[in-house]
N, C-alpha and C. Protein backbone atom coordinates (compact mmCIF):
# COMPACT_ATOMS: atom_id res chain seq x y z
N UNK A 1 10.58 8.71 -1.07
CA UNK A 1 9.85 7.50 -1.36
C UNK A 1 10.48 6.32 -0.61
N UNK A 2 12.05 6.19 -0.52
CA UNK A 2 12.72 4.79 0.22
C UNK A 2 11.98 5.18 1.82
N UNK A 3 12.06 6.50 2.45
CA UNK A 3 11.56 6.71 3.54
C UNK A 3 10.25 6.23 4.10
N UNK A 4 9.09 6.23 2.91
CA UNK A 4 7.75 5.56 3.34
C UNK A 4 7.87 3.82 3.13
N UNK A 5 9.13 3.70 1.61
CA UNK A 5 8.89 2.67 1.70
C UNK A 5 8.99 1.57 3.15
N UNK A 6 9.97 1.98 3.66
CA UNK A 6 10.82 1.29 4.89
C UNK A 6 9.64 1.02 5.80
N UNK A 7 9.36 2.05 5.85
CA UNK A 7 8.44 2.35 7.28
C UNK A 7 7.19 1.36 7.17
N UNK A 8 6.61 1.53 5.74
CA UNK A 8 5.83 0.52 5.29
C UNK A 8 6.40 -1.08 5.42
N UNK A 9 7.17 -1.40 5.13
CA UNK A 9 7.88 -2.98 4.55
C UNK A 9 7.18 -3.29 6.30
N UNK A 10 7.40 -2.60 7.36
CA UNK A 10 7.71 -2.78 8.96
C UNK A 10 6.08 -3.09 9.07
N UNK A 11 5.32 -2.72 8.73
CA UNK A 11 3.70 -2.57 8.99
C UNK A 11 3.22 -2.64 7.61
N UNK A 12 3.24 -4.20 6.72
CA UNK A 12 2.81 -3.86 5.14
C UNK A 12 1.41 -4.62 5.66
N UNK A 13 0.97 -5.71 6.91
CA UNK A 13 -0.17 -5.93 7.07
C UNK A 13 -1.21 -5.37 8.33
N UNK A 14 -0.78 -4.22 8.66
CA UNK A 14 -0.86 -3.62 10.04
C UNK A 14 -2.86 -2.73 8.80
N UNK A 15 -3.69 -2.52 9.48
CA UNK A 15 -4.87 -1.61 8.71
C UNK A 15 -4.73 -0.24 8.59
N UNK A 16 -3.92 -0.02 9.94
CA UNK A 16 -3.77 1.34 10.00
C UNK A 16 -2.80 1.94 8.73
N UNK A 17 -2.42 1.11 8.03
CA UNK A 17 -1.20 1.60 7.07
C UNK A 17 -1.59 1.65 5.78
N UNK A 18 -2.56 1.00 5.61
CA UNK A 18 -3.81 0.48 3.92
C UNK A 18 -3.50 1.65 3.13
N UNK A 19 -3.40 3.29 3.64
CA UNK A 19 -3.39 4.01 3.11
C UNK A 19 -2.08 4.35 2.16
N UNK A 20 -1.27 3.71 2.65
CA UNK A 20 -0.18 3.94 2.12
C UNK A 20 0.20 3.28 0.73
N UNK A 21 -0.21 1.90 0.89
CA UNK A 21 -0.43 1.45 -0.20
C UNK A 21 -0.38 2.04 -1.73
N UNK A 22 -1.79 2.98 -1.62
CA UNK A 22 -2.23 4.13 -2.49
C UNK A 22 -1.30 5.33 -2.97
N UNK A 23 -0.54 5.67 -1.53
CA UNK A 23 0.40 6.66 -2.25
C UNK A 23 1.54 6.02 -2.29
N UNK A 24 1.81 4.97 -2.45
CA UNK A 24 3.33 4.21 -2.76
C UNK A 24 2.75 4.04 -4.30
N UNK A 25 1.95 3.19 -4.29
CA UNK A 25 1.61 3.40 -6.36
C UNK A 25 1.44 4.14 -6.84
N UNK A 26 0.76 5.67 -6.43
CA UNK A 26 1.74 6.76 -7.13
C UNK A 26 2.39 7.16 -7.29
N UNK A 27 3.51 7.18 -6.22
CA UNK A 27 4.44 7.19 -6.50
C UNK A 27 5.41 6.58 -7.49
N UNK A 28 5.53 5.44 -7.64
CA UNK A 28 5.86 4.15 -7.77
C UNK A 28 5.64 4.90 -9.55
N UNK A 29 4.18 5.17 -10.39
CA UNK A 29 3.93 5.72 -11.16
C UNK A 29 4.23 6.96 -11.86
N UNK A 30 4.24 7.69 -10.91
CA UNK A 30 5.17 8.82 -11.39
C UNK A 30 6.33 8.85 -11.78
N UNK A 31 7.21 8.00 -11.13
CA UNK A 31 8.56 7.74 -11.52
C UNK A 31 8.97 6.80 -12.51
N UNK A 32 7.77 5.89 -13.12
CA UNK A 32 7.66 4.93 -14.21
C UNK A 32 7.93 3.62 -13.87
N UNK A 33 7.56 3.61 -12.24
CA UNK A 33 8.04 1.97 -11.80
C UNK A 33 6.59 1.00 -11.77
N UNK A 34 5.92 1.13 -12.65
CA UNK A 34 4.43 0.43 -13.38
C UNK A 34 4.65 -0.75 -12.26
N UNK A 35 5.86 -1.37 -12.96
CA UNK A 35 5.84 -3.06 -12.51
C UNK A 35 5.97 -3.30 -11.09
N UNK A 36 6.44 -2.47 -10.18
CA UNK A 36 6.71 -2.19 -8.95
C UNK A 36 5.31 -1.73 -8.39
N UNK A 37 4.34 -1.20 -8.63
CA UNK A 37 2.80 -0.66 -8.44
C UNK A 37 2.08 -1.88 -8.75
N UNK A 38 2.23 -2.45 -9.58
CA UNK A 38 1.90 -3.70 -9.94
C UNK A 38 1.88 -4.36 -9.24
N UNK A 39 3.19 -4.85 -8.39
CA UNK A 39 3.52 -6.04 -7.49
C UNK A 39 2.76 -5.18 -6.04
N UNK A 40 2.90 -4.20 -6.08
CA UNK A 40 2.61 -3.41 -4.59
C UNK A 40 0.92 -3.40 -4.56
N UNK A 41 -0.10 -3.45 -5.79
CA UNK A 41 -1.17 -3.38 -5.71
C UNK A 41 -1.82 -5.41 -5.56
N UNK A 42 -1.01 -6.07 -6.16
CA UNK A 42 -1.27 -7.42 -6.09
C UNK A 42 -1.01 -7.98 -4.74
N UNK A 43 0.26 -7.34 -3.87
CA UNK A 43 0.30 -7.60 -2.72
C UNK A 43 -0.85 -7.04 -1.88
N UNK A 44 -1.38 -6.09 -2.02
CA UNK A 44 -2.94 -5.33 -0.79
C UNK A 44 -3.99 -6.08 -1.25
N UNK A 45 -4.33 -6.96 -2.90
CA UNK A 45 -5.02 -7.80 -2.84
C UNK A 45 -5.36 -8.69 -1.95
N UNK A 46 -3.96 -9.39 -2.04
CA UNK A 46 -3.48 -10.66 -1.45
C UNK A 46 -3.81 -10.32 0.34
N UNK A 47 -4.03 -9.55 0.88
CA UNK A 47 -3.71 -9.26 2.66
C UNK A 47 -5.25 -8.96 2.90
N UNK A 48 -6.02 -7.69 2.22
CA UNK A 48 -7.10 -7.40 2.81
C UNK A 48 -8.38 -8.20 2.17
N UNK A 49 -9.42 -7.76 3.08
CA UNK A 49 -10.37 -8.75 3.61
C UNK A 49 -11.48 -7.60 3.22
N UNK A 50 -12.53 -8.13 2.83
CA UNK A 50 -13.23 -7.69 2.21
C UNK A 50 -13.98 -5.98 3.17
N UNK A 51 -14.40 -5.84 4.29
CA UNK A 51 -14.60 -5.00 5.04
C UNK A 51 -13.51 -4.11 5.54
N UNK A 52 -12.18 -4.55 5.94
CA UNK A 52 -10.81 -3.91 5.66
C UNK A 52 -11.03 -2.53 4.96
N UNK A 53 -11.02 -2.30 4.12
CA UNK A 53 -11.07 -0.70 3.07
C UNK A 53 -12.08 0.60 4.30
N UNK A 54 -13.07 -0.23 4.20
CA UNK A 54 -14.44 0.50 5.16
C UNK A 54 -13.49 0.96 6.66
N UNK A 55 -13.47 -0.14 7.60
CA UNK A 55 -12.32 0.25 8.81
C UNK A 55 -11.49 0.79 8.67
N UNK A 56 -10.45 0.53 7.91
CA UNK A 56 -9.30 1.42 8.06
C UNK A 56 -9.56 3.27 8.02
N UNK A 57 -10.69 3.50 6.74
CA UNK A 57 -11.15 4.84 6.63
C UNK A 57 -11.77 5.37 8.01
N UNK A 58 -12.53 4.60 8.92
CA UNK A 58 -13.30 5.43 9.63
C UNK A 58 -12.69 4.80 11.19
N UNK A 59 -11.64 4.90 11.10
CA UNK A 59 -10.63 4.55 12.50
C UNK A 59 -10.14 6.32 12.20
């Protein structure tokens, strides 16, 4: 998990990376870090743009 995190922190507003997002809060969940998924899902609020979700999938 520190391994994606890193890699992520480097590209947290890059599109190609959106996906990661998703499996960092499960992660993040599985291990019982709620509040940490929390801050990690309020931050992808905060960056993407409404069409964002759509692109990133079909790149």
């Amino acid at each position: 998990m520190l391994s994606i995190y890193a890699k992520f922190l480097r590209e947290t507003d890059n599109k190609q990376f959106f996906h990661v997002y998703r499996t960092l809060v499960h992660l993040y969940i599985e291990v019982g870090r709620e509040k940490d998924a929390e801050h990690l899902i309020n931050r992808f609020k905060s960056i993407i743009k409404p069409n964002d979700a759509w692109d990133s999938e079909s790149a």
